[in-house]
N, C-alpha and C. Protein backbone atom coordinates (compact mmCIF):
# COMPACT_ATOMS: atom_id res chain seq x y z
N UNK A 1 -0.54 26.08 32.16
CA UNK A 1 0.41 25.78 31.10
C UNK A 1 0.48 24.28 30.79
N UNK A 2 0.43 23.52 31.96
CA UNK A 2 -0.02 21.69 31.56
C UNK A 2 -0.67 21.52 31.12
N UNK A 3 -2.15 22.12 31.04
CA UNK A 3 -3.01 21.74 29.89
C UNK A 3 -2.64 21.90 28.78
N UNK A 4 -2.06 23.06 28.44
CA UNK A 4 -1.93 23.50 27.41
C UNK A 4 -1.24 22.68 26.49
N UNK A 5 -0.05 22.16 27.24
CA UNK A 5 0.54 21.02 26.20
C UNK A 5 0.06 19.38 26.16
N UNK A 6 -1.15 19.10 27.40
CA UNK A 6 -1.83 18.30 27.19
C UNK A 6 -2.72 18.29 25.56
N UNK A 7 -3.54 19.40 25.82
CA UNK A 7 -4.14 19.73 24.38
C UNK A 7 -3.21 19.50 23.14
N UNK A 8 -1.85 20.30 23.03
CA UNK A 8 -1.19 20.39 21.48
C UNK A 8 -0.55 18.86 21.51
N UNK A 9 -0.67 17.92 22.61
CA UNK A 9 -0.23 16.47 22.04
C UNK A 9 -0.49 15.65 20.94
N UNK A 10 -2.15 15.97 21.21
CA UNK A 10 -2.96 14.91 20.37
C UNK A 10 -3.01 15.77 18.93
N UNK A 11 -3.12 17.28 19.32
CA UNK A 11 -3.17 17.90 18.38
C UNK A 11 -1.92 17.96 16.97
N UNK A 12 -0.69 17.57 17.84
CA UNK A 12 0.29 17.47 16.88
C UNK A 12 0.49 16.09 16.58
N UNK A 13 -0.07 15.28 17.00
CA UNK A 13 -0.53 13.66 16.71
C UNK A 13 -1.17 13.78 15.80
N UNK A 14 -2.09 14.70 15.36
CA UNK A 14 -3.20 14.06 14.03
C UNK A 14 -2.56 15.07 13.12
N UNK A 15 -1.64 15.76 13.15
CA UNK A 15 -1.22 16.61 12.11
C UNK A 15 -0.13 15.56 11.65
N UNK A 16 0.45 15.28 12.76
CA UNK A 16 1.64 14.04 11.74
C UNK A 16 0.39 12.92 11.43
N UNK A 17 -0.47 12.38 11.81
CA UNK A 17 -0.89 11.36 11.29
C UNK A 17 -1.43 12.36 9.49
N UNK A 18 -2.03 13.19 9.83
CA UNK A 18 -2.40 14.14 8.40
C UNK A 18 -1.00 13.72 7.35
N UNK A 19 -0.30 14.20 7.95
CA UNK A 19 0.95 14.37 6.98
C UNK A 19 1.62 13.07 6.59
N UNK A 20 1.83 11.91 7.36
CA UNK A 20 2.01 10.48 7.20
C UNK A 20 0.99 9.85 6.08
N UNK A 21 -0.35 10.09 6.44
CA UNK A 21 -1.36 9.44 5.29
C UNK A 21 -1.59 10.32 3.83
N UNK A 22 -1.28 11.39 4.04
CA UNK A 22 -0.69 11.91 2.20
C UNK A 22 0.04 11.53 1.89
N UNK A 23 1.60 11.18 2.44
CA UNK A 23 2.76 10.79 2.40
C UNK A 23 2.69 9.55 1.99
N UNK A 24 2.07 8.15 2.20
CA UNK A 24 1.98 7.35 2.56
C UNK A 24 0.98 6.98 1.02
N UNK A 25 0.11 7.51 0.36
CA UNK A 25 -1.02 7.58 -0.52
C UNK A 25 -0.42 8.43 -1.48
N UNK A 26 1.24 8.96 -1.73
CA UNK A 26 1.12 9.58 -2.66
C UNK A 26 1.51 8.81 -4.14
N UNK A 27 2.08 7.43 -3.98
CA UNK A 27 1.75 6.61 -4.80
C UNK A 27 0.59 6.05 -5.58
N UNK A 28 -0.27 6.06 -4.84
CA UNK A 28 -1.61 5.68 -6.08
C UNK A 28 -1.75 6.58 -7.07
N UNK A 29 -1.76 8.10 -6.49
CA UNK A 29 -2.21 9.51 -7.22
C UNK A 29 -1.61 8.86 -8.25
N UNK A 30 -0.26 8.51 -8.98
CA UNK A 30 0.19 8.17 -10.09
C UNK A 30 0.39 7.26 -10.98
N UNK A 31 -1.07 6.44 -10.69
CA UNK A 31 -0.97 4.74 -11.43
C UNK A 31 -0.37 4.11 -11.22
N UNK A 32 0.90 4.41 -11.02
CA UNK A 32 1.81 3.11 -10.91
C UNK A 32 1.26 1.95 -10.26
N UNK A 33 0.63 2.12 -9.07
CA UNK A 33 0.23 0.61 -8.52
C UNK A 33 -1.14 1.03 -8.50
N UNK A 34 -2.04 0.09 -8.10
CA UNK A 34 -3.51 -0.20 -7.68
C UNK A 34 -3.82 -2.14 -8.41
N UNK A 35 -4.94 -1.63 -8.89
CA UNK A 35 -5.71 -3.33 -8.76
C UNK A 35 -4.67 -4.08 -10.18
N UNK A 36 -4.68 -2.92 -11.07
CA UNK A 36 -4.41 -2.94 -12.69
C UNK A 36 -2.84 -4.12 -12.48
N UNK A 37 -2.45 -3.70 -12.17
CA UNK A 37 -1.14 -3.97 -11.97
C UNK A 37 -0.76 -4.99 -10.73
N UNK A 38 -1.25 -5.60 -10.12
CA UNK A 38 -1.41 -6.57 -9.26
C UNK A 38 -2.51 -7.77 -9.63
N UNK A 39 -3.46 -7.49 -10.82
CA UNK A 39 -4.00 -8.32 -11.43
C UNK A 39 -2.75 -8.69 -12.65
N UNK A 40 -2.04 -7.88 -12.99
CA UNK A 40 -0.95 -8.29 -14.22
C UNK A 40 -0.32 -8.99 -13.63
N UNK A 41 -0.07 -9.34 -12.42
CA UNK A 41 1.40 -9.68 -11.68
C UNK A 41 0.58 -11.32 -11.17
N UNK A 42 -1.35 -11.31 -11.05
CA UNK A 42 -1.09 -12.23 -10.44
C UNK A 42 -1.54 -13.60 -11.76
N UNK A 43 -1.57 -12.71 -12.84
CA UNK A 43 -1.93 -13.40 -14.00
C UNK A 43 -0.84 -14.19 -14.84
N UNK A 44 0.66 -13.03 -14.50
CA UNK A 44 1.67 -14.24 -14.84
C UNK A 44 2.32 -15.20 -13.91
N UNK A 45 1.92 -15.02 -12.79
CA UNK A 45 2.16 -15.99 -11.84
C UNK A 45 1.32 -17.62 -11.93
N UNK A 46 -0.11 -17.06 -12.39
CA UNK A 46 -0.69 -18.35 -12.97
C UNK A 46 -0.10 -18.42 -13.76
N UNK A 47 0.09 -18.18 -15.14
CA UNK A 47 0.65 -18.53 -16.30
C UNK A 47 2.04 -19.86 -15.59
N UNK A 48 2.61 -18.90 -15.14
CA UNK A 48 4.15 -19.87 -14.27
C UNK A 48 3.76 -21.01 -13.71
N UNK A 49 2.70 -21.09 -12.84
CA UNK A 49 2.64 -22.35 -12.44
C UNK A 49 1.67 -23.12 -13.29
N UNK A 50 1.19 -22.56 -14.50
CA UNK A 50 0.23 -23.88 -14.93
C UNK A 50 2.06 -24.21 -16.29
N UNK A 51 2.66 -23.46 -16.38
CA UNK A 51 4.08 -24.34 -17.45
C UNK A 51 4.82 -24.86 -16.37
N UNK A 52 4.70 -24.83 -15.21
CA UNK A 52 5.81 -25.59 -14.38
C UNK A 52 4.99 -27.15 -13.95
N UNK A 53 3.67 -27.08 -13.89
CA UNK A 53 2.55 -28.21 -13.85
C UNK A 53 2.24 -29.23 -15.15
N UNK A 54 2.49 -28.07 -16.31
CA UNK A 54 2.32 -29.24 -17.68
C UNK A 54 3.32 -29.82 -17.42
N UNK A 55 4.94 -29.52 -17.17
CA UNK A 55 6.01 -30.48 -17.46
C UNK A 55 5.95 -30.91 -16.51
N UNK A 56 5.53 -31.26 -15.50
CA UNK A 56 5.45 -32.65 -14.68
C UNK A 56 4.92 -33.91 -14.50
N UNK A 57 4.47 -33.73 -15.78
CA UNK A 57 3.75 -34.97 -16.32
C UNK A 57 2.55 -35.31 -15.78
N UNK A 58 2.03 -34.64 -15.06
CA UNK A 58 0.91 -35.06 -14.03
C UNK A 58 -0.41 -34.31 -15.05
């Protein structure tokens, strides 16, 4: 019977890890985030610092 729940340890370890990494990935499935949108974010961030750089006279 010790083996037995030796075995279903790992076994119920990769079923939560199963269920954690769908869980975890079910945000991309819906565009909202990926590259698209973290290239938008890092494009007005340049924008910000090259108008906070013109007015410094430099």
């Amino acid at each position: 019977m010790a083996s037995l729940a030796w075995l279903l340890i790992p076994l119920l370890a990769a079923v939560g890890a199963g269920l954690w990494g769908s869980w975890a990935a079910r945000n991309r499935k819906s565009g909202r985030t990926g590259d698209v949108t973290e290239l938008n974010g890092y494009a007005a961030f340049r924008e910000a610092m090259e108008k906070s750089h013109s007015h410094s006279g430099t």
